[in-house]
PDB file of N, CA and C in Angstrom:
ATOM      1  N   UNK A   1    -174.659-104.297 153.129  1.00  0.00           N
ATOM      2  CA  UNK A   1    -173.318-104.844 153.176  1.00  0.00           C
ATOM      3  C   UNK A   1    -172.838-105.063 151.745  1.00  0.00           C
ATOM      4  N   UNK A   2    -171.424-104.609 151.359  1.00  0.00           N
ATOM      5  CA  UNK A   2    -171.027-104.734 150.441  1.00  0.00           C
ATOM      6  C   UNK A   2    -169.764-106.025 150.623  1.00  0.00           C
ATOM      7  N   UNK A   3    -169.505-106.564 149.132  1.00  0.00           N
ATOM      8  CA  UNK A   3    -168.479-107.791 149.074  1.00  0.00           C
ATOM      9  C   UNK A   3    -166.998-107.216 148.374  1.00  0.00           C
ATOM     10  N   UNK A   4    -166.412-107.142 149.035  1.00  0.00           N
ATOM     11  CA  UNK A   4    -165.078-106.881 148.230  1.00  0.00           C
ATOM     12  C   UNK A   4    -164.086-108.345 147.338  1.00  0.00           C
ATOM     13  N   UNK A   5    -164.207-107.715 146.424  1.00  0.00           N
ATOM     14  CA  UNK A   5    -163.139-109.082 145.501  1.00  0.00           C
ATOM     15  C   UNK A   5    -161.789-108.868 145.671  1.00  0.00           C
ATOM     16  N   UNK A   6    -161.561-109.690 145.972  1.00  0.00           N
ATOM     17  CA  UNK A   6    -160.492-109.549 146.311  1.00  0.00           C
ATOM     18  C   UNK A   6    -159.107-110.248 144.875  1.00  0.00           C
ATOM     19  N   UNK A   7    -158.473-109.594 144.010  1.00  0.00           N
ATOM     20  CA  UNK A   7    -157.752-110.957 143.293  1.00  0.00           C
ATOM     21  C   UNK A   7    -156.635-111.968 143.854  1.00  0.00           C
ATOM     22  N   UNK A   8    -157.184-113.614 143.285  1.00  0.00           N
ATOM     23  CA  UNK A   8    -156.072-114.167 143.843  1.00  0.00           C
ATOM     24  C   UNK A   8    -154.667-114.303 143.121  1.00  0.00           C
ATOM     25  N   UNK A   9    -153.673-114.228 144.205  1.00  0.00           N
ATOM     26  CA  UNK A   9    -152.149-113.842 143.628  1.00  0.00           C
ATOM     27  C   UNK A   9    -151.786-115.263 143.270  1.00  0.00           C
ATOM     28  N   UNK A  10    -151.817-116.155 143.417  1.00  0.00           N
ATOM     29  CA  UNK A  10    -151.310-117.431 143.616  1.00  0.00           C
ATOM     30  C   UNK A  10    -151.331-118.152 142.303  1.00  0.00           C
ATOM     31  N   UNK A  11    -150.952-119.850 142.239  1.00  0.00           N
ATOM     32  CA  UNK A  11    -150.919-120.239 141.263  1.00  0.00           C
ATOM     33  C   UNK A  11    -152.338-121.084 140.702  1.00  0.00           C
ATOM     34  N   UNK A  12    -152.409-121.142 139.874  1.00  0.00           N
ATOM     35  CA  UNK A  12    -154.461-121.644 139.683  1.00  0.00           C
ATOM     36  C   UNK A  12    -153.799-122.701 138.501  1.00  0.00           C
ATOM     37  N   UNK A  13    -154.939-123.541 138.091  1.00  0.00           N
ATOM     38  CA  UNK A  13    -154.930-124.194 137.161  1.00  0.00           C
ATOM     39  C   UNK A  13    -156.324-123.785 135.978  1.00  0.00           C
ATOM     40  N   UNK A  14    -156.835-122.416 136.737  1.00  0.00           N
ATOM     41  CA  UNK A  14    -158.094-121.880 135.795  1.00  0.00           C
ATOM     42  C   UNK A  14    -157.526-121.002 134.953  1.00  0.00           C
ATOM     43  N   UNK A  15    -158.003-121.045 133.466  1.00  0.00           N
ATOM     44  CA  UNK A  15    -158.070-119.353 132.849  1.00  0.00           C
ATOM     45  C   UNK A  15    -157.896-118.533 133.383  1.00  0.00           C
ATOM     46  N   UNK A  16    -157.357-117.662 132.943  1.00  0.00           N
ATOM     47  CA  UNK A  16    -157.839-115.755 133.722  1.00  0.00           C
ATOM     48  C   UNK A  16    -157.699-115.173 132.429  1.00  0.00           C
ATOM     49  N   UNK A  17    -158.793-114.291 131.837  1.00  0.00           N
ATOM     50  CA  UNK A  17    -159.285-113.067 131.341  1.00  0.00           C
ATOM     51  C   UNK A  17    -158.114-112.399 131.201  1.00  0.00           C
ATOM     52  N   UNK A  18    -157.732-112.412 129.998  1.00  0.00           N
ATOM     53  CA  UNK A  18    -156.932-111.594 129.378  1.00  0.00           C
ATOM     54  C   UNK A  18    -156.759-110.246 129.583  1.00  0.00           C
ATOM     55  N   UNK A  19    -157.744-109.392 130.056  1.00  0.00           N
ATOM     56  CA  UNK A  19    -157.980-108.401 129.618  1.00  0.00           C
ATOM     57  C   UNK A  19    -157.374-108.175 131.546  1.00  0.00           C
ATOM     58  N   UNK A  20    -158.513-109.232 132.455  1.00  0.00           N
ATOM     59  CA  UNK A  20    -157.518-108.862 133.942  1.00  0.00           C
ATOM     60  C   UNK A  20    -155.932-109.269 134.361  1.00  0.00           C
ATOM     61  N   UNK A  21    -155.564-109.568 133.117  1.00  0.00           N
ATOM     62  CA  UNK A  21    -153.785-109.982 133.462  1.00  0.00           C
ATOM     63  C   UNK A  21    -153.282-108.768 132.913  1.00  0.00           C
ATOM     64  N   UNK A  22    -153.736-108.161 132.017  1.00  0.00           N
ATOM     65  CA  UNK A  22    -153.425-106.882 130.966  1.00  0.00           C
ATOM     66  C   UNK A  22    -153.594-105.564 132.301  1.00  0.00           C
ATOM     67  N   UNK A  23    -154.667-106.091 133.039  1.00  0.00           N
ATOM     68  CA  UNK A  23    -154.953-104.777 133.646  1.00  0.00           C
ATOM     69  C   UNK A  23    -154.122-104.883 135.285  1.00  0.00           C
ATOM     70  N   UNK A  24    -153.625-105.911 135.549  1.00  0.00           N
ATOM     71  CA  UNK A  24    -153.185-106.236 136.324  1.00  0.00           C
ATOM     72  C   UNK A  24    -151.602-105.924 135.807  1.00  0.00           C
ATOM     73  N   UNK A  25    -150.928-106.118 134.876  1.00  0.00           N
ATOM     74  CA  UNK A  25    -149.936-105.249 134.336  1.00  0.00           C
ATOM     75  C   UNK A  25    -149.529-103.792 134.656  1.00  0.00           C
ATOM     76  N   UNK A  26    -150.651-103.278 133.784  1.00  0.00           N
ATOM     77  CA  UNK A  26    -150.515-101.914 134.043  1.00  0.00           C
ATOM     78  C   UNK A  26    -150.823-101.212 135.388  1.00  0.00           C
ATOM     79  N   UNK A  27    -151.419-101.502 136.317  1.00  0.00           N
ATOM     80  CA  UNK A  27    -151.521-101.116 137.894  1.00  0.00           C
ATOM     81  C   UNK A  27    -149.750-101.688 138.110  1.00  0.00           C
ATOM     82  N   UNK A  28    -148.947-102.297 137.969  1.00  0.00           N
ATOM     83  CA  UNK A  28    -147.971-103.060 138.628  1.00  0.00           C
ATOM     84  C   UNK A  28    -146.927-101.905 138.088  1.00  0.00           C
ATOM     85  N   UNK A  29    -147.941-100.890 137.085  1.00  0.00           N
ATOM     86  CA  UNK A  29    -146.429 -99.886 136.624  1.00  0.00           C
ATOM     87  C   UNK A  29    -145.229-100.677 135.647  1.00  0.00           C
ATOM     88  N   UNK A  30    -145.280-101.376 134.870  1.00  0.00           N
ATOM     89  CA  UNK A  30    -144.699-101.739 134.312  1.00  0.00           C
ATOM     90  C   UNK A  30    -143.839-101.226 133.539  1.00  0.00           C
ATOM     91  N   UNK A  31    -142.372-100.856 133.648  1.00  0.00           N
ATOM     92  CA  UNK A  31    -141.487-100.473 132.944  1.00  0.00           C
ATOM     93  C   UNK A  31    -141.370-100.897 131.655  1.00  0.00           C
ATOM     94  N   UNK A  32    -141.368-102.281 131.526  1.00  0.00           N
ATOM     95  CA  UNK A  32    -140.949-102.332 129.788  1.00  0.00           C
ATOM     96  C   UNK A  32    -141.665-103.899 130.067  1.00  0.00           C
ATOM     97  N   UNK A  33    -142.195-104.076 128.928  1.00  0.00           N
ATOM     98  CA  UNK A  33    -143.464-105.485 128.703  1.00  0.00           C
ATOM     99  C   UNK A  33    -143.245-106.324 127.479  1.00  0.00           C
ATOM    100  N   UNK A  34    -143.079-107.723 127.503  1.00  0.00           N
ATOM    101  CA  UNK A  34    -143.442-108.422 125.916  1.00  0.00           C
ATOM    102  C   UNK A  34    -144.804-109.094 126.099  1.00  0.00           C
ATOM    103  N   UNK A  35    -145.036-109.251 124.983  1.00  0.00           N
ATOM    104  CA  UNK A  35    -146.769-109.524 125.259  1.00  0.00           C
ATOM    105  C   UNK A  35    -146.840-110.691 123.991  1.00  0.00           C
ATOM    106  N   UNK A  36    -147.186-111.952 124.301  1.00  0.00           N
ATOM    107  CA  UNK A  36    -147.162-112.958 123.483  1.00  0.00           C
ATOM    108  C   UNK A  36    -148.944-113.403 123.549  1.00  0.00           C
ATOM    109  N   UNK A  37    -149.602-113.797 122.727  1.00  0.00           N
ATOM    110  CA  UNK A  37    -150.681-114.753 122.858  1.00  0.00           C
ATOM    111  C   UNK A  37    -151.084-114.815 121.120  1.00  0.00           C
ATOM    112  N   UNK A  38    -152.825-114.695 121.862  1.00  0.00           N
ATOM    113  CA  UNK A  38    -153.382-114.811 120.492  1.00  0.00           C
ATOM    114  C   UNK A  38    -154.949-114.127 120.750  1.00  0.00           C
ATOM    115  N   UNK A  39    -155.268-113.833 118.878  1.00  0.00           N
ATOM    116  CA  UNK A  39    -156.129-112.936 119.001  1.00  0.00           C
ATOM    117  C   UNK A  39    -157.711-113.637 119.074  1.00  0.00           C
ATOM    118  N   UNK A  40    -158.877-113.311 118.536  1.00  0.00           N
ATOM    119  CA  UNK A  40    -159.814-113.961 119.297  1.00  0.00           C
ATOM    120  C   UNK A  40    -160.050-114.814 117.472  1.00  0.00           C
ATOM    121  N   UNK A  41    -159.241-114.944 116.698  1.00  0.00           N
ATOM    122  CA  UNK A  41    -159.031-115.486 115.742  1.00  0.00           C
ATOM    123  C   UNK A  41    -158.214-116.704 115.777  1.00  0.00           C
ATOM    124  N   UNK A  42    -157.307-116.358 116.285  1.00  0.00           N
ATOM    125  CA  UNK A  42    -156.537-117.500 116.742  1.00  0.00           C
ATOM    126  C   UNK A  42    -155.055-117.383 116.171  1.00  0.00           C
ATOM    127  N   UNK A  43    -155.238-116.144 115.948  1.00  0.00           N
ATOM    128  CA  UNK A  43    -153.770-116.293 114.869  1.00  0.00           C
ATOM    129  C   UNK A  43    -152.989-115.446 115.831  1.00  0.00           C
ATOM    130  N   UNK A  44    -151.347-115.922 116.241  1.00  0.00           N
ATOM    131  CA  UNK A  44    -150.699-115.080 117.062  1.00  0.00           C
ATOM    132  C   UNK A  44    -150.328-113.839 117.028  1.00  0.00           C
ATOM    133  N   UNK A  45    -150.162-113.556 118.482  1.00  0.00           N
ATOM    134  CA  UNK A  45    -149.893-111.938 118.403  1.00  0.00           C
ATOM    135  C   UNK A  45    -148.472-111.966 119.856  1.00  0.00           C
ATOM    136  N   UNK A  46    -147.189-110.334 118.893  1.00  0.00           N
ATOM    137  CA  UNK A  46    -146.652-110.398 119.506  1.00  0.00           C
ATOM    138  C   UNK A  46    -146.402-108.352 119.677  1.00  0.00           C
ATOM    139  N   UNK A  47    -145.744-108.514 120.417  1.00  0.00           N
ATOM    140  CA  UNK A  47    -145.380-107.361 120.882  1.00  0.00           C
ATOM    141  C   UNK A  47    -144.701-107.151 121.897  1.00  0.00           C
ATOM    142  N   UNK A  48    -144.026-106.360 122.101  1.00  0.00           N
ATOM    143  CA  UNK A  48    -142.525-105.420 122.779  1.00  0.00           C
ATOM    144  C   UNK A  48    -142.668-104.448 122.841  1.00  0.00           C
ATOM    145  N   UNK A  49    -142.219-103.863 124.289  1.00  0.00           N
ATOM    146  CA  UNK A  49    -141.644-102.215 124.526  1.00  0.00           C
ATOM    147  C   UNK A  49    -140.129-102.372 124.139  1.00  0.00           C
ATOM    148  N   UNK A  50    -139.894-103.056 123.831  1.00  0.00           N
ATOM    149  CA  UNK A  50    -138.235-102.915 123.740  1.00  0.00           C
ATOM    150  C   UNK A  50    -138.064-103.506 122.485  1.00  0.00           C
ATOM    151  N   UNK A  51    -137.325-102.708 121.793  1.00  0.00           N
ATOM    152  CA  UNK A  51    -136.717-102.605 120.347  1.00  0.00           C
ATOM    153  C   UNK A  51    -135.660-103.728 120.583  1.00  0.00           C
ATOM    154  N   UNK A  52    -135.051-103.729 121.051  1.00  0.00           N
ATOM    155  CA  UNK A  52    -133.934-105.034 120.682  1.00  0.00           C
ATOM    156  C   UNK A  52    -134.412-106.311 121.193  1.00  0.00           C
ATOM    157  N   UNK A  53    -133.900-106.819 119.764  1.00  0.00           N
ATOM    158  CA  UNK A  53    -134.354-108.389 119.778  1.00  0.00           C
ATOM    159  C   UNK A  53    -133.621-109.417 120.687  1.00  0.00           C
ATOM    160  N   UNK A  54    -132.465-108.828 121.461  1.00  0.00           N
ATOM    161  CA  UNK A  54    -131.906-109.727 122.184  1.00  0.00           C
ATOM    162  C   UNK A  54    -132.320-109.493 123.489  1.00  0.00           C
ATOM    163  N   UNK A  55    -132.738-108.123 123.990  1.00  0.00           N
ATOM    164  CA  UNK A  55    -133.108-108.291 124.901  1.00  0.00           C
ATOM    165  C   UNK A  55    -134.858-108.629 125.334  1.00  0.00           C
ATOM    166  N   UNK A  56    -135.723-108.459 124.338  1.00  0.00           N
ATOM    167  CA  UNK A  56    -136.227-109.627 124.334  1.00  0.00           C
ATOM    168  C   UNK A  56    -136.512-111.124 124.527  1.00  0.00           C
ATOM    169  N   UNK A  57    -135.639-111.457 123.972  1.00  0.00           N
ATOM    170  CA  UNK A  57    -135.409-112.417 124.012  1.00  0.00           C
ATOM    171  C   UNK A  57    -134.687-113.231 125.299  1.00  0.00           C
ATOM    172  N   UNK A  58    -134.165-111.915 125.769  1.00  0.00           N
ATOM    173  CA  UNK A  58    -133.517-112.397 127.268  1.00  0.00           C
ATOM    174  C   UNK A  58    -134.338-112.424 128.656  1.00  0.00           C
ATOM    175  N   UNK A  59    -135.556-111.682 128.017  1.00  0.00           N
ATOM    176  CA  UNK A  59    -136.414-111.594 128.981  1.00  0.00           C
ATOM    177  C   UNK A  59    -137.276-112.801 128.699  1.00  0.00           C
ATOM    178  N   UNK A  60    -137.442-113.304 127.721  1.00  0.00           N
ATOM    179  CA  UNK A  60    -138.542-114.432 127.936  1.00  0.00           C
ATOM    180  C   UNK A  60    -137.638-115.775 127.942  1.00  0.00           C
ATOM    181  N   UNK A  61    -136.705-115.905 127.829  1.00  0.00           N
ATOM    182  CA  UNK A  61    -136.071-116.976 128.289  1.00  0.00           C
ATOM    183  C   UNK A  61    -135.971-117.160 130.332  1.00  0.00           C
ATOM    184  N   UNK A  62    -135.376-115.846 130.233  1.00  0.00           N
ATOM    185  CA  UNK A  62    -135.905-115.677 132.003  1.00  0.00           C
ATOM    186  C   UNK A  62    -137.485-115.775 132.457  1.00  0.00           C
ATOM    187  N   UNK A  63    -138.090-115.722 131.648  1.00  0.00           N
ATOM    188  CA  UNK A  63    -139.636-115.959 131.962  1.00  0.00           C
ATOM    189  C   UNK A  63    -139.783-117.328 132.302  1.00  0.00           C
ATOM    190  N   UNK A  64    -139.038-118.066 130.593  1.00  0.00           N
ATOM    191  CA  UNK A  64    -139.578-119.263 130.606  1.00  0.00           C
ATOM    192  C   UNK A  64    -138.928-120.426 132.238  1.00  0.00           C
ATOM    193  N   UNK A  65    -137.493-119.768 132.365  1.00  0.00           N
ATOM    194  CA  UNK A  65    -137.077-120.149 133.549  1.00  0.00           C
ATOM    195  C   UNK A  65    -137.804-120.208 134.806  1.00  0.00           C
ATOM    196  N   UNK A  66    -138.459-119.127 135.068  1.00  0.00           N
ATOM    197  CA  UNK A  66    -139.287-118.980 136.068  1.00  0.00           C
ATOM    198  C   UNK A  66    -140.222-119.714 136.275  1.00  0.00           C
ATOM    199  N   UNK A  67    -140.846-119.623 135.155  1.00  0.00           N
ATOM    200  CA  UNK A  67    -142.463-120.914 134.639  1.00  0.00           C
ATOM    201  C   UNK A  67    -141.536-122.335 134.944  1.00  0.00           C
ATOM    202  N   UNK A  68    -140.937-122.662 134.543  1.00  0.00           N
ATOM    203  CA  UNK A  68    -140.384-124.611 134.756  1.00  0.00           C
ATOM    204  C   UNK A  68    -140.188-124.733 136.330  1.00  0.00           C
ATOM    205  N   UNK A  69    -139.930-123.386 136.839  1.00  0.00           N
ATOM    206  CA  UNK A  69    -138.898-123.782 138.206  1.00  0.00           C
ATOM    207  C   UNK A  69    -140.412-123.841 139.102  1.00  0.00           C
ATOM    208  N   UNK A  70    -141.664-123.271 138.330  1.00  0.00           N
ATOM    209  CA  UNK A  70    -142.952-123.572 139.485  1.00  0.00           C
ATOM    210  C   UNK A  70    -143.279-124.874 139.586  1.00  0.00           C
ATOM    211  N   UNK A  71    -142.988-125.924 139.768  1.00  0.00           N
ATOM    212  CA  UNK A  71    -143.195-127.033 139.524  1.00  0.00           C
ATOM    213  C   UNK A  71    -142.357-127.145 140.758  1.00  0.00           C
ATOM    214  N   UNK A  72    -141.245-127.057 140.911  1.00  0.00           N
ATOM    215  CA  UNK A  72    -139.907-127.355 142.335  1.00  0.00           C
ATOM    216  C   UNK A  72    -140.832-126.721 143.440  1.00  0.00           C
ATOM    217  N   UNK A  73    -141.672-125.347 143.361  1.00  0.00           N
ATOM    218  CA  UNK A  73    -141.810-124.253 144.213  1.00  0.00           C
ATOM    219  C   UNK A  73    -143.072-125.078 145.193  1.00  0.00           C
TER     220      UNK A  73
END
């Protein structure tokens, strides 16, 4: 008998592995991505598929919207 893992979709209060949110990205087909954190140094890291800085920027403000409103959800 084998165990299938299954990932959970939901909201956690644990870590998750960088590398399975990254890979969980790219299965989702991702059209266009900003990618904020940090490296295993500690010093930040940023990056964009999208050249303009406003729309950037429009996307992580809508991010950050999303993140406050889990708290209501």
């Amino acid at each position: 008998m084998t165990a299938e893992v299954v990932p959970f979709g939901g909201i956690s209060r644990l870590d998750i592995p960088a590398e399975r949110v990254l890979q969980a990205a790219i299965a989702a087909g991702m059209s266009e991505v900003v990618i904020c954190g940090f490296d295993s140094d500690g010093q930040e890291y940023f990056a964009s598929s999208q050249a303009d800085g406003g729309d950037v920027l429009w996307h992580l403000e809508r991010a950050k919207i999303k993140l406050l409103r889990l708290a209501d959800d």
